[in-house]
N, C-alpha and C. Protein backbone atom coordinates (compact mmCIF):
# COMPACT_ATOMS: atom_id res chain seq x y z
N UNK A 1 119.99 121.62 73.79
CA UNK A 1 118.77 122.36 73.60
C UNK A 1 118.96 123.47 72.58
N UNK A 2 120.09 124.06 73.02
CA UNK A 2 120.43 125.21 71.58
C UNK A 2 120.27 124.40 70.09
N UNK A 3 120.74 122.92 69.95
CA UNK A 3 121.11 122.95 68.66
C UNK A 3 119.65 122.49 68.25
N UNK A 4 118.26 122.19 69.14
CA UNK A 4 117.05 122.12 68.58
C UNK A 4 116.91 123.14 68.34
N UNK A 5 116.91 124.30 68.91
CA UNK A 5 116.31 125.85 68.39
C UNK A 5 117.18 126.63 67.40
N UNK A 6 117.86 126.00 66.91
CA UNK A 6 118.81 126.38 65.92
C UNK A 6 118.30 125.77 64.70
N UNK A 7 117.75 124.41 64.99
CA UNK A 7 116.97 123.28 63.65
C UNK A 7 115.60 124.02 63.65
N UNK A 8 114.92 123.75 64.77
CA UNK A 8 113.57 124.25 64.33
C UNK A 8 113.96 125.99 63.70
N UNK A 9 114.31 126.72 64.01
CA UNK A 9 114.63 128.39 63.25
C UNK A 9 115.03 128.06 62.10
N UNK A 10 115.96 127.14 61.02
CA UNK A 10 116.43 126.45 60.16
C UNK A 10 115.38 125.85 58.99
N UNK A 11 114.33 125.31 60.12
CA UNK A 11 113.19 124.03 59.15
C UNK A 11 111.98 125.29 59.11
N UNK A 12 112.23 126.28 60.15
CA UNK A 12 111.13 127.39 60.11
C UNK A 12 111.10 128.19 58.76
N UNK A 13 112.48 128.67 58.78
CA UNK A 13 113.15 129.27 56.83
C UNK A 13 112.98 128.67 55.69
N UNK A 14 113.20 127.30 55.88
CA UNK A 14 113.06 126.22 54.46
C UNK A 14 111.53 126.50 54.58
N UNK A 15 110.63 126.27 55.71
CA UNK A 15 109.10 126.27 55.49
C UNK A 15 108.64 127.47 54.42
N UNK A 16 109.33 128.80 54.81
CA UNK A 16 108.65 129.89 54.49
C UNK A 16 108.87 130.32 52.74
N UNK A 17 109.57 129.43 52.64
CA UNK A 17 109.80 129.53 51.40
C UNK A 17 108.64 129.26 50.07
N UNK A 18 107.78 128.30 50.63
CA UNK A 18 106.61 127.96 49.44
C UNK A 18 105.74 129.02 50.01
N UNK A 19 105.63 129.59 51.35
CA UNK A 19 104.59 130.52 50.76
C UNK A 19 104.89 131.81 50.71
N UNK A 20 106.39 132.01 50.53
CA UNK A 20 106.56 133.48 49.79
C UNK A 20 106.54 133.19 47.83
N UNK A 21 107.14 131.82 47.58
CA UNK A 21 106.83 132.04 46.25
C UNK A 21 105.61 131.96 45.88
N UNK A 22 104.48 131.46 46.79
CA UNK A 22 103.10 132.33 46.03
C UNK A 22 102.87 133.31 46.02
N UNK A 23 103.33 133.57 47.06
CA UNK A 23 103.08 135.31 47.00
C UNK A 23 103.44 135.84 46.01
N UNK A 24 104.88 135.85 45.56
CA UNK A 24 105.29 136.48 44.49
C UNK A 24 104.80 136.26 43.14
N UNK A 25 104.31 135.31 43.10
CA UNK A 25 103.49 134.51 41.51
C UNK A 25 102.65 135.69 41.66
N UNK A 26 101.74 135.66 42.69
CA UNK A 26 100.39 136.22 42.27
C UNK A 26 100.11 137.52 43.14
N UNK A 27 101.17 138.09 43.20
CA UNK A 27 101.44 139.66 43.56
C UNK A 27 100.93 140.89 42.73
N UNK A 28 101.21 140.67 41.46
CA UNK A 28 100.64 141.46 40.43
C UNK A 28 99.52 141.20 39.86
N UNK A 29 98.87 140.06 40.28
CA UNK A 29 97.42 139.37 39.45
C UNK A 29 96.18 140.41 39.72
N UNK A 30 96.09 140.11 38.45
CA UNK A 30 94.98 141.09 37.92
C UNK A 30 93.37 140.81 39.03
N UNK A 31 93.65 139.68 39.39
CA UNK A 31 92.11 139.12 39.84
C UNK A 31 91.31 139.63 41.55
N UNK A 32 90.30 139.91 41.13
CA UNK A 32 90.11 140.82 42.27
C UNK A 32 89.86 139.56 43.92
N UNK A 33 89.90 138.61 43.86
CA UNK A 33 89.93 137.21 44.97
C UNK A 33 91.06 135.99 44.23
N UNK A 34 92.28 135.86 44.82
CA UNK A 34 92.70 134.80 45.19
C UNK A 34 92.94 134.15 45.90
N UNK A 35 92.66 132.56 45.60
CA UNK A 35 92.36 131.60 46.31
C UNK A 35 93.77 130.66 46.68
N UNK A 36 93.69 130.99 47.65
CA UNK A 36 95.04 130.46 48.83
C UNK A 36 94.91 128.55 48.78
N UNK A 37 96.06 128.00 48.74
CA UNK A 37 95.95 126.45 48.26
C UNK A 37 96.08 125.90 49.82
N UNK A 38 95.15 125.04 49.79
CA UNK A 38 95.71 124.40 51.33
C UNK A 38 97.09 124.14 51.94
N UNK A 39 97.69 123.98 50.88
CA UNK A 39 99.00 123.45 51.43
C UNK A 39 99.72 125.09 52.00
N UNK A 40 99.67 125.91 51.76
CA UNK A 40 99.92 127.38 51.88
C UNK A 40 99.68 127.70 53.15
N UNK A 41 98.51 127.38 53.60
CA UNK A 41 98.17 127.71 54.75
C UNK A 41 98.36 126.55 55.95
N UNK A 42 98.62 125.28 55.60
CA UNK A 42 99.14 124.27 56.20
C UNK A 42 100.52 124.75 56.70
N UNK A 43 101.33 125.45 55.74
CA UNK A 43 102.66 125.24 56.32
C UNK A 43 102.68 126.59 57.09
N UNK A 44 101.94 127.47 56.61
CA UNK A 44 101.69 128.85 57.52
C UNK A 44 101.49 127.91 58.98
N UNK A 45 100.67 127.65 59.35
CA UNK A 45 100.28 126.94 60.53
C UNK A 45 100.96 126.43 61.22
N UNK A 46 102.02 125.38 60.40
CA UNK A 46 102.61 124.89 60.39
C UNK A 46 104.25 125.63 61.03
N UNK A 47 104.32 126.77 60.67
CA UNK A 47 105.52 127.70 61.02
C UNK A 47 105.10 128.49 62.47
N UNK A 48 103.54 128.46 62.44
CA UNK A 48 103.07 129.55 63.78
C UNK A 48 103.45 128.13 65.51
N UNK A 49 102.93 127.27 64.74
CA UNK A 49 103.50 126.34 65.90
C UNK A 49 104.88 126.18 66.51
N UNK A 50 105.85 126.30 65.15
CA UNK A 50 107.40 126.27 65.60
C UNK A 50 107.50 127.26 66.23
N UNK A 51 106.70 128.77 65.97
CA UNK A 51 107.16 129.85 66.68
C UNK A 51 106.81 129.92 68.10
N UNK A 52 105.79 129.31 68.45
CA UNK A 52 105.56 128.94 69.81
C UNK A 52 105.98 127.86 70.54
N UNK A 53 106.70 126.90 70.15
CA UNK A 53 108.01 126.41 70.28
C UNK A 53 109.03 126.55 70.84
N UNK A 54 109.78 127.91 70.45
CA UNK A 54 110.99 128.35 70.34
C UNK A 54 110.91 128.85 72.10
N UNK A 55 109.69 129.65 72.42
CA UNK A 55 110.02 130.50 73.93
C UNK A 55 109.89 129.21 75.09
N UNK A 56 109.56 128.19 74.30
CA UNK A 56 109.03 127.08 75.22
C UNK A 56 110.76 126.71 75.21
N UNK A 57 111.10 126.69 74.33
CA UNK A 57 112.85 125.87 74.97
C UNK A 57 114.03 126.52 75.25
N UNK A 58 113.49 127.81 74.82
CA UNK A 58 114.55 128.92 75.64
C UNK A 58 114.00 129.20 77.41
N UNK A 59 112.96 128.46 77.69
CA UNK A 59 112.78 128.68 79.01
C UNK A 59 113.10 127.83 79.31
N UNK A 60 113.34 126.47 79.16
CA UNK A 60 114.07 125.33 79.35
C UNK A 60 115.27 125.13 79.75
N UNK A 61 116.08 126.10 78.36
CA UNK A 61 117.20 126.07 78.69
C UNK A 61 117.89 126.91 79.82
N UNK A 62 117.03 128.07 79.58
CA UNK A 62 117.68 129.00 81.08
C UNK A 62 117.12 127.87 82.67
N UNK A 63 116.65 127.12 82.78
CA UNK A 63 116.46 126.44 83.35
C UNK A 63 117.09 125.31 83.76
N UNK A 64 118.12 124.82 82.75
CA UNK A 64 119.25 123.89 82.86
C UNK A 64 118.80 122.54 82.01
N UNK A 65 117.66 122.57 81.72
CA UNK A 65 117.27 121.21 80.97
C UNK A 65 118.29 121.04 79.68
N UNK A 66 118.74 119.93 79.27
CA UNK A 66 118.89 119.65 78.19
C UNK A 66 120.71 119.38 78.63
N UNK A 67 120.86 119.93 79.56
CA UNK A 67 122.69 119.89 80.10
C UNK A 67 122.84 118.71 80.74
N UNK A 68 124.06 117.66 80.01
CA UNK A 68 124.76 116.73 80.49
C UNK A 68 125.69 116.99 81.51
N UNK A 69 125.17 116.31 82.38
CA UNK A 69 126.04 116.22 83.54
C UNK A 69 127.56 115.45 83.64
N UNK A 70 128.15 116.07 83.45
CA UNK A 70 129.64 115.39 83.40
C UNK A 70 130.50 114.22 84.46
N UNK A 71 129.32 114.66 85.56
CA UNK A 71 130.38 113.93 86.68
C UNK A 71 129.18 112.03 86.87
């Protein structure tokens, strides 16, 4: 269970990456409305889900799910 919440926190970072480089493109733009690209806000969305995710399998794990039983 750790090493999913270790991937999803992982695929959460690679996500955030396209929409900080818009940000930074159009940080200084002169224009008084810019227009946010779908895909921008897809992966925004897209990252708010993993984050609600994460408390869902840390309660799991304090719970014992995900542990192979040895015997």
């Amino acid at each position: 269970m750790a090493h999913v919440k270790v991937t999803i926190f992982v695929v959460f970072a690679l996500l955030w990456i396209h929409p900080t480089t818009f940000l930074e493109k159009n940080k200084r733009s002169q224009e008084d409305v810019i227009r946010v690209p779908k895909s921008v806000i897809m992966v925004i969305r897209l990252e708010l889900l993993l984050l609600l995710v994460l408390p869902l399998l840390a309660v799991l794990m304090t719970r014992g799910h995900g542990i192979i039983d040895s015997n």
